[in-house]
Protein backbone atom coordinates (compact mmCIF):
# COMPACT_ATOMS: atom_id res chain seq x y z
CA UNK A 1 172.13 111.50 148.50
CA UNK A 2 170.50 110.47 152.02
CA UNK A 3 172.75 113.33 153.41
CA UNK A 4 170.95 115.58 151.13
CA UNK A 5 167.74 113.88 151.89
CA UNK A 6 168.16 115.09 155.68
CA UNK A 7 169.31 118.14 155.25
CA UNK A 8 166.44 118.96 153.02
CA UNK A 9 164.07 117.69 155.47
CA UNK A 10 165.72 119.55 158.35
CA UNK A 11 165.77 122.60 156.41
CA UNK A 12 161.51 122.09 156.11
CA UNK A 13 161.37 121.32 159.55
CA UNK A 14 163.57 124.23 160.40
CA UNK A 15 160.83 126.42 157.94
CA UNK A 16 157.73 125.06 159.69
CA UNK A 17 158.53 125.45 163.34
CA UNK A 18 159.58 129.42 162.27
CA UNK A 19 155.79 129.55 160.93
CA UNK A 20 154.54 127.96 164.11
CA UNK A 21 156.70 130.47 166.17
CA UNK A 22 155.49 133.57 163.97
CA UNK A 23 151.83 132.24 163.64
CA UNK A 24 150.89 130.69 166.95
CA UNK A 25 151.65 133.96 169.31
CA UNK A 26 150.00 136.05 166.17
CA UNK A 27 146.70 133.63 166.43
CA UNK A 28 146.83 134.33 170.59
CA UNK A 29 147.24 138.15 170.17
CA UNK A 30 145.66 139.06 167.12
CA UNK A 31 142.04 138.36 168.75
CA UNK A 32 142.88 140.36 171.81
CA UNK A 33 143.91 143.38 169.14
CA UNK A 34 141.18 142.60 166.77
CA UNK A 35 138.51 142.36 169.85
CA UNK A 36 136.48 145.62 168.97
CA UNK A 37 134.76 147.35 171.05
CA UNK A 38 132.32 145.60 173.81
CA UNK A 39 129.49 148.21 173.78
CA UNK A 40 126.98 148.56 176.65
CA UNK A 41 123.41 150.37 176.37
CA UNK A 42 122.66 151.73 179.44
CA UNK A 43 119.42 153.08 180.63
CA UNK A 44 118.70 155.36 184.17
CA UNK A 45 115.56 154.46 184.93
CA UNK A 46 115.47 156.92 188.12
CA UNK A 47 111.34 156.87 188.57
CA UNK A 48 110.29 153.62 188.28
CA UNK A 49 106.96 154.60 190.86
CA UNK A 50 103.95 155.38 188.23
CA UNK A 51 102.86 155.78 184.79
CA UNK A 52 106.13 157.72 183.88
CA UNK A 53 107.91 154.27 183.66
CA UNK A 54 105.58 153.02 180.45
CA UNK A 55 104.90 156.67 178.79
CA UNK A 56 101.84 155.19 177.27
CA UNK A 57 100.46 157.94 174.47
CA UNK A 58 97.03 156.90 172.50
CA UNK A 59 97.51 152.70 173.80
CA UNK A 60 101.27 152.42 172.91
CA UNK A 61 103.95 152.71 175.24
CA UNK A 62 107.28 154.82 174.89
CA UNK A 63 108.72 154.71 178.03
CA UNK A 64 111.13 151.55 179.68
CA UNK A 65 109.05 148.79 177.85
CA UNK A 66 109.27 150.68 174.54
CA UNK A 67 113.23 150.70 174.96
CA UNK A 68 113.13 146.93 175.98
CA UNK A 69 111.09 146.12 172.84
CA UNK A 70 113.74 147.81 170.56
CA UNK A 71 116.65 146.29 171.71
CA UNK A 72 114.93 143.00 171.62
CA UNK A 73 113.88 143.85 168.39
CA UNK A 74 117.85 143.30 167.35
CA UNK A 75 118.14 140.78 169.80
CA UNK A 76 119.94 142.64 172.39
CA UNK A 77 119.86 142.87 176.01
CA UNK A 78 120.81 146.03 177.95
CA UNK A 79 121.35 147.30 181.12
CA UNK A 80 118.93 149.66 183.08
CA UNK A 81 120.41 151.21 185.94
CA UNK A 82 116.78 151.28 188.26
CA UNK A 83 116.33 153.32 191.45
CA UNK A 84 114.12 150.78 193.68
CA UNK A 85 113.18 153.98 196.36
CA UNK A 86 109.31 155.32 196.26
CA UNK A 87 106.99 156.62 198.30
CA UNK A 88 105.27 154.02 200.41
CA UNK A 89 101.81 154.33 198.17
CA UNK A 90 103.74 153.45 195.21
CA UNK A 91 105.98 150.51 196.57
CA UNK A 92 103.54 148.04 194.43
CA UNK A 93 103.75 150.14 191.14
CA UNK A 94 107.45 150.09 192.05
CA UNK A 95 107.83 146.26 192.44
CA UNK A 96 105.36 145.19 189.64
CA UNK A 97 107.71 147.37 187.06
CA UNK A 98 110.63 146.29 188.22
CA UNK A 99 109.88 142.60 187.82
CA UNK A 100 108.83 143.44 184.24
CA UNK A 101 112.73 144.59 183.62
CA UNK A 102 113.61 141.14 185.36
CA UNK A 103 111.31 139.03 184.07
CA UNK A 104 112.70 139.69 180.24
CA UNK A 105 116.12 138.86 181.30
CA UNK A 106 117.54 142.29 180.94
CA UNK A 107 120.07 143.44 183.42
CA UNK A 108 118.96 145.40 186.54
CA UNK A 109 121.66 147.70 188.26
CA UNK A 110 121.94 150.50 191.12
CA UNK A 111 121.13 154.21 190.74
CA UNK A 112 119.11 155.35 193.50
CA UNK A 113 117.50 158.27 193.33
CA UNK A 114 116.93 160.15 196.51
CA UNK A 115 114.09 162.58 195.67
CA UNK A 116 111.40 159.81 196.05
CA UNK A 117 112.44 159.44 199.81
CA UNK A 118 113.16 163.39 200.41
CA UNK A 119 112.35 166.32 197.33
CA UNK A 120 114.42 168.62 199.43
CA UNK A 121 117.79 167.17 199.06
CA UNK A 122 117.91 165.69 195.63
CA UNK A 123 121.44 164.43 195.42
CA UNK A 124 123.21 161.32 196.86
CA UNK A 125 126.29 163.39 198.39
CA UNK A 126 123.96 165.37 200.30
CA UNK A 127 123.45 162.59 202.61
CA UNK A 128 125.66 161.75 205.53
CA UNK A 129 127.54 158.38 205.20
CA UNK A 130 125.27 156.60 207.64
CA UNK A 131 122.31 157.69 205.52
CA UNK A 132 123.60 156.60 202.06
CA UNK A 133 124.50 153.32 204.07
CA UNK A 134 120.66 152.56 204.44
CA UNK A 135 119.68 154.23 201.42
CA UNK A 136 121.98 151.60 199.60
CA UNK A 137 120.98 148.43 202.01
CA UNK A 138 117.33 149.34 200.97
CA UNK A 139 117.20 149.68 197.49
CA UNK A 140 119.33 146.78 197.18
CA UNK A 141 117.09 144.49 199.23
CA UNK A 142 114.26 146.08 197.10
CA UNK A 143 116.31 144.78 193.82
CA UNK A 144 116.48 141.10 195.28
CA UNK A 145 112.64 141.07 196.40
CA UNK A 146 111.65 141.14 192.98
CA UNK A 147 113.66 138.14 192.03
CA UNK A 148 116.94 139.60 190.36
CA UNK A 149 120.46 139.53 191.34
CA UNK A 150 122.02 141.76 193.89
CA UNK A 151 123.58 144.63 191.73
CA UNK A 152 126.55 144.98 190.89
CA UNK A 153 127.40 148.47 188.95
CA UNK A 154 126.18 151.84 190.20
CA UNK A 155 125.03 155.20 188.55
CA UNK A 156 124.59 158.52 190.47
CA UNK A 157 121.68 160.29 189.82
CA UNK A 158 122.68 163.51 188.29
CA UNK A 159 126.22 162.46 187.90
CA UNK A 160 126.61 163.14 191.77
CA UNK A 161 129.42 160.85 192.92
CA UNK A 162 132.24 161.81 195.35
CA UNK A 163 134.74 159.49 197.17
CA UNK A 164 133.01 158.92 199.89
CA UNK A 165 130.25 156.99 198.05
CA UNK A 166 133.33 155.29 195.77
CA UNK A 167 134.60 153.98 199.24
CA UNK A 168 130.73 152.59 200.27
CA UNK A 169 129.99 150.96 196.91
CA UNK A 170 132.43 147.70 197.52
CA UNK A 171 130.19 147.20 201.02
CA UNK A 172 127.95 146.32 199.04
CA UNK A 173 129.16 143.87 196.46
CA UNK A 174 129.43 146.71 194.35
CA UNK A 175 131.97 146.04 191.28
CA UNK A 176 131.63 148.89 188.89
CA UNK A 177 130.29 152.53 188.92
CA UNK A 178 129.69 154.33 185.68
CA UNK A 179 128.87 157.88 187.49
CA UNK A 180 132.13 159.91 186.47
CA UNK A 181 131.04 162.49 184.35
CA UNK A 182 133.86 165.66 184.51
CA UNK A 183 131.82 168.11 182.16
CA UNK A 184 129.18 168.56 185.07
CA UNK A 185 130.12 170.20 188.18
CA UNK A 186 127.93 167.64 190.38
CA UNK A 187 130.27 165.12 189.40
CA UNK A 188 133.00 165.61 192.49
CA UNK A 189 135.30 162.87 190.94
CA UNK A 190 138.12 164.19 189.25
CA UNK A 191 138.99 161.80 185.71
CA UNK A 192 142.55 162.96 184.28
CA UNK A 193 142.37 162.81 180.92
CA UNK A 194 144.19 159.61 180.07
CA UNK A 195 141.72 157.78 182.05
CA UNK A 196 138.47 159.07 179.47
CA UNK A 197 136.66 156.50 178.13
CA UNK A 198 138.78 153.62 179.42
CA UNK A 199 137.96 150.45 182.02
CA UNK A 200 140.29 151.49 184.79
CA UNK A 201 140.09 151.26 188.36
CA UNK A 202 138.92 154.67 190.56
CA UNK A 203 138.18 154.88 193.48
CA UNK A 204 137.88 151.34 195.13
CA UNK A 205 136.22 150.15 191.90
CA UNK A 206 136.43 150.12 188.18
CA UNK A 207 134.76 152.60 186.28
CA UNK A 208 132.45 151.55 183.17
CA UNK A 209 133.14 154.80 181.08
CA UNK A 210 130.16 157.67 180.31
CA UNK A 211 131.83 157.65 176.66
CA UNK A 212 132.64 161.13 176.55
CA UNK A 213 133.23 162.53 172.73
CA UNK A 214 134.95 165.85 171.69
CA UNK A 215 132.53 168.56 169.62
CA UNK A 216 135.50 171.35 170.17
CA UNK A 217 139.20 171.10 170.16
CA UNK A 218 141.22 172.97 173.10
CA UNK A 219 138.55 173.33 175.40
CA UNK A 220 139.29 170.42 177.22
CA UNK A 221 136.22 168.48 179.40
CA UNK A 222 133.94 171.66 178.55
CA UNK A 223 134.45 170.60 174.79
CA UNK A 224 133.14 167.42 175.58
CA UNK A 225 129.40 165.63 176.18
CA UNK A 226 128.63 161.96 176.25
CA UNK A 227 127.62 159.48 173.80
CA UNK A 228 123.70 160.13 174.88
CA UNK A 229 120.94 159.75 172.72
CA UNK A 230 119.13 163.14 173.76
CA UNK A 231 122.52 165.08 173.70
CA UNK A 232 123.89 164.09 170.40
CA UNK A 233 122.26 164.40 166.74
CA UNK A 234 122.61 160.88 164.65
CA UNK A 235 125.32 162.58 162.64
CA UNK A 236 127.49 162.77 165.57
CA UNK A 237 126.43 159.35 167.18
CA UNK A 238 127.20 158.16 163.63
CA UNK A 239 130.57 159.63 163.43
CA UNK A 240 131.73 158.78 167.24
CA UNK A 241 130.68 155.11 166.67
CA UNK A 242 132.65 154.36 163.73
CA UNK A 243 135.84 155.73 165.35
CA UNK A 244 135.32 153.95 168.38
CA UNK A 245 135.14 150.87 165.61
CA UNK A 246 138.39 152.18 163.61
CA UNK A 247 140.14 152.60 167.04
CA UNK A 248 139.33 149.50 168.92
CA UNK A 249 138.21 151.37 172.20
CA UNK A 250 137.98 148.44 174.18
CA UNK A 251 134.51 149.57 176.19
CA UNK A 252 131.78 152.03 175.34
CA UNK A 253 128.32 152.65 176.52
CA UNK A 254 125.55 154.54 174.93
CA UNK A 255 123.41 156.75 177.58
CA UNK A 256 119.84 156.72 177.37
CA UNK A 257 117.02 157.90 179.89
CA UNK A 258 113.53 155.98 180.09
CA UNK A 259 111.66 159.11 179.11
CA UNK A 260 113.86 159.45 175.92
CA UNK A 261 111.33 158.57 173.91
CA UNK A 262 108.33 160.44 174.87
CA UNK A 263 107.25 164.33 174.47
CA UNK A 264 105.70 165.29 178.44
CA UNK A 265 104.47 168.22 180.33
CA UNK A 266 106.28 167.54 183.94
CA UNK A 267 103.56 167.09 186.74
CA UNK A 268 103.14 170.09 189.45
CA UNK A 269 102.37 168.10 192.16
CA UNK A 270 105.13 165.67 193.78
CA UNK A 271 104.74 162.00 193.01
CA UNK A 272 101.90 162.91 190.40
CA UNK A 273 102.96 161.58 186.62
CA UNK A 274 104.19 163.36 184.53
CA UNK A 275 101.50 164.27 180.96
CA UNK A 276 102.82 162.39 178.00
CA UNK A 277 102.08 164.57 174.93
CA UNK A 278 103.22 161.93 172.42
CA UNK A 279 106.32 159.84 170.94
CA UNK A 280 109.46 161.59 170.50
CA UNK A 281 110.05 160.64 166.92
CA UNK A 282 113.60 162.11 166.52
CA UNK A 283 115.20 160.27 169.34
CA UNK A 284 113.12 157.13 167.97
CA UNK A 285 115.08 157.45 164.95
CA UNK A 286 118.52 157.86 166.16
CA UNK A 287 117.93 154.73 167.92
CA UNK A 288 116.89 153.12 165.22
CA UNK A 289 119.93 154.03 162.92
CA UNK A 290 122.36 153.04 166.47
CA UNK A 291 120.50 149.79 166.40
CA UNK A 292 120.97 149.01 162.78
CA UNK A 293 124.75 150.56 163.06
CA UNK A 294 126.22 148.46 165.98
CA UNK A 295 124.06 144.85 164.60
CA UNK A 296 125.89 145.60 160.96
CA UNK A 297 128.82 146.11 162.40
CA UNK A 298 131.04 142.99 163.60
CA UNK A 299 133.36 145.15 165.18
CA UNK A 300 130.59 145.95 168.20
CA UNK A 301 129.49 143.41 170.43
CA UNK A 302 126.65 144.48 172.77
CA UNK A 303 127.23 142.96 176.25
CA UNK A 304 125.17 143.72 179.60
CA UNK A 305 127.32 145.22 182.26
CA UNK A 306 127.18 141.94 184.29
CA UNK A 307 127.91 140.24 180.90
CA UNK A 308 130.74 142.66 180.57
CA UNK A 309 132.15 142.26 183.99
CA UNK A 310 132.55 138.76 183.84
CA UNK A 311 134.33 139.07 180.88
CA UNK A 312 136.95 141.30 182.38
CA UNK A 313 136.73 138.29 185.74
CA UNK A 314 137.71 135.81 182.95
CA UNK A 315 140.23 138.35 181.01
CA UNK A 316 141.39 141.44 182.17
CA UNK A 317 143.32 141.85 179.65
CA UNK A 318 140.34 141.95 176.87
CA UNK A 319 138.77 145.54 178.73
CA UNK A 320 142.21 146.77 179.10
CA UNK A 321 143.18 150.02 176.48
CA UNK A 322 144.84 153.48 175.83
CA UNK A 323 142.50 156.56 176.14
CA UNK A 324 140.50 157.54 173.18
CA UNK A 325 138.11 160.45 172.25
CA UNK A 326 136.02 160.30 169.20
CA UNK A 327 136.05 163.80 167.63
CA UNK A 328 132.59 165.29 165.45
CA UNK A 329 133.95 168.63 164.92
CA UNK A 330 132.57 171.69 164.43
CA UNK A 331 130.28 171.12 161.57
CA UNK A 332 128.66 168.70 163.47
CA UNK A 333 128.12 170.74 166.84
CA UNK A 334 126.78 173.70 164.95
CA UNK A 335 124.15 171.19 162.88
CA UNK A 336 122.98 169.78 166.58
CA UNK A 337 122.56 173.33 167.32
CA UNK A 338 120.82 174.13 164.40
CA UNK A 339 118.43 170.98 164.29
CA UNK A 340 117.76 172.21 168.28
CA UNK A 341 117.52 175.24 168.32
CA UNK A 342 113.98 176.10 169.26
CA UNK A 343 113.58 172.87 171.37
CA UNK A 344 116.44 172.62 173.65
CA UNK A 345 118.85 174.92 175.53
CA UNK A 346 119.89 178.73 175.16
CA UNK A 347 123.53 177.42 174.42
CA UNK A 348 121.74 176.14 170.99
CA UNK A 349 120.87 179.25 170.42
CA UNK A 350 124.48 181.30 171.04
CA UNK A 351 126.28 178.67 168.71
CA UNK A 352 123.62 179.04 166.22
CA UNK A 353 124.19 182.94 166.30
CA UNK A 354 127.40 183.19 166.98
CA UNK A 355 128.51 182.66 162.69
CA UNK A 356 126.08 185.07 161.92
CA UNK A 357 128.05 187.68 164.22
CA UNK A 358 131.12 186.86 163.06
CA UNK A 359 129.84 187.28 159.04
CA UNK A 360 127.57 190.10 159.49
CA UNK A 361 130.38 192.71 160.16
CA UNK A 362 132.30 191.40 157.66
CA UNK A 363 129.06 191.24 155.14
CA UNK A 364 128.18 195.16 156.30
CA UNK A 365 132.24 196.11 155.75
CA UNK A 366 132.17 194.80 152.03
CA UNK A 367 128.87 196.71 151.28
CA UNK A 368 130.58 199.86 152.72
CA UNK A 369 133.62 199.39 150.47
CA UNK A 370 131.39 198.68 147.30
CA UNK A 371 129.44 202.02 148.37
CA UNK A 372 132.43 203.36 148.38
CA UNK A 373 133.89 202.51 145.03
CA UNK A 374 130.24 202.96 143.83
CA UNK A 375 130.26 206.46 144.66
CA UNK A 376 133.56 207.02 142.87
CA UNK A 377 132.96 205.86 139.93
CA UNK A 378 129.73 207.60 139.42
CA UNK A 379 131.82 211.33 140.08
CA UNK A 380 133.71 210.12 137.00
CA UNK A 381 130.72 209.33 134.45
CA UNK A 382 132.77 211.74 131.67
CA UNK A 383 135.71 210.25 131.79
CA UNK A 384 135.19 206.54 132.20
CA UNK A 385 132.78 207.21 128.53
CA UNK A 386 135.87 208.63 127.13
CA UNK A 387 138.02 205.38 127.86
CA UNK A 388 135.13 203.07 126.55
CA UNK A 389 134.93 205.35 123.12
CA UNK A 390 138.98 205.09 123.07
């Protein structure tokens, strides 16, 4: 009986340390599968200088404080990727905007934008080493006079990045750029495709993806545009978000410019601000339905990029994930088009048309063919009579 006794209570022992050894390594990896997706809001704010920066139209403003005021509205924090160069006149305007961004506790990063020091050479790799070298070591000192942390992510203006600055950016306590961008040809970084959308090193330092989603199969990179709020109709924000959910994609941003929100007549005269002509309600409304998408949704969390890089200090492990494009389709690209077509860019235009040449000839062939067997039948009036009285 007591040998029974044992072996029943070795058998239960036996039983619970195979649970342990199934359950314990399921309980360490299942929250590193089951992480989501750490999702960062990033805003260029390249012309922090003048009025541009609020966008104020009839006493409300739609510019930088308007998207600080909707993110805090979910309580979120994002990341605006400032460029502290202007003219010397504006310096003040400059500093006294820039510690509005800080004072909320919102996170300040690097994208300096070289037209406010020279109009004539309006990208960063148009600048000799030396010169980025100073251009950097200013606007960073500018950053930490109004009170925030030294920077440390980086965004090109225009998507402009090459090696060289890659190789500079780590100088300067740089961590991160977020600047690789393959579907526009000022982007001098080449991103193989197994490296889209993912938090891998490049270059010296680690790349926090432009989430890039796919519109048209087999086209490659010129199939593709980023997960921006200006370039992409709800519908397809919609669509790429809740793959990026399905799939786990381990790190995605959302692109947004400080001028998203407001309608404006651009000024003719250098420096002078641009005309606000009024809110930009459509873009206000895809924001909206992000907003309320990624809150709802347990499967986002909303980080900072300083937030999210010392995460990835902590554990690597958590950022680390195979490549993954969202795909709208078709249906999708053509209702952008559509919804855009008077508004934005000829390319609108040719996708919009481009159905109706396809179905016209085949609409103007089938009316030639029922012409056709029109004018048969009516040489035959007699004879088809004589059938019907058969």
């Amino acid at each position: 009986m007591a040998k029974q006794i044992r072996s029943d209570i070795a058998m239960r022992i036996m039983r619970l340390a195979g649970i342990i050894f199934l359950v314990v390594p399921a309980l360490v990896w299942m929250p590193e599968q089951a992480r989501g997706t750490y999702l960062v809001f990033t805003t260029e704010v390249c012309w922090p200088c003048g009025g541009d920066f609020q966008g104020t139209w009839q006493g409300k403003d739609y510019g930088t404080p308007f998207v600080v005021e909707k993110l805090e509205e979910y309580g979120l924090k994002g990341t605006f990727f400032v460029s502290p160069l202007c003219p010397p006149h504006l310096t003040d305007k400059m500093v006294s905007n820039l510690s509005y961004l800080a004072s909320r506790g919102h996170d300040l990063e690097l994208d300096p934008y070289p037209p406010a020091i020279e109009p004539s050479r309006p990208l960063f790799t148009m600048y000799s080493i030396e010169e980025r070298r100073r251009i950097f070591g200013t606007a960073i000192d500018n950053i930490k006079r109004i009170g925030a942390p030294p920077p440390i992510a980086h965004r090109a203006n225009e998507y402009a990045i090459d090696q060289e600055t890659l190789s500079l950016l780590p100088e300067f306590g740089i961590r991160m750029d977020s600047s690789i961008f393959p579907v526009d040809p000022r982007s001098k970084m080449p991103l193989p495709e197994d490296m889209v959308n993912r938090f891998v090193q490049i270059g010296g330092v680690h790349q926090l993806p432009i989430t890039l989603i796919k519109r048209v199969p087999f086209l490659g990179y010129a199939g593709m545009t980023s997960l921006d709020i200006e370039k992409t109709i709800w519908e397809e924000q919609e669509e790429a978000l809740k793959q990026i959910a399905e799939n786990g994609l381990p790190v995605a941003t959302f692109f947004i410019h400080f001028a998203s929100f407001y309608h404006y007549v651009p000024a003719t005269v250098p420096y002078e601000p641009d005309q606000v002509t009024g809110p930009n309600e459509e873009n206000i409304r895809k924001l909206d339905n992000v907003l309320k998408l990624v809150t709802a949704d347990k499967r986002f969390k909303v980080v900072t990029a300083r937030e999210l890089w010392k995460l990835f200090e902590e554990r690597p492990q958590a950022l680390q994930g195979p490549s993954f494009v969202p795909y709208t389709g078709l249906w999708l690209t053509y209702l952008k088009a559509w919804n855009h077509f008077s508004e934005h860019s000829m390319a609108n235009k040719i996708v919009v048309m481009a159905p109706l040449g396809l179905v016209a000839p085949i609409l103007l062939g089938a009316l030639f063919l029922l012409k056709r067997k029109g004018s048969r039948f009516s040489e035959r009036p007699e004879r088809y009579s004589m059938r019907r009285k058969s």
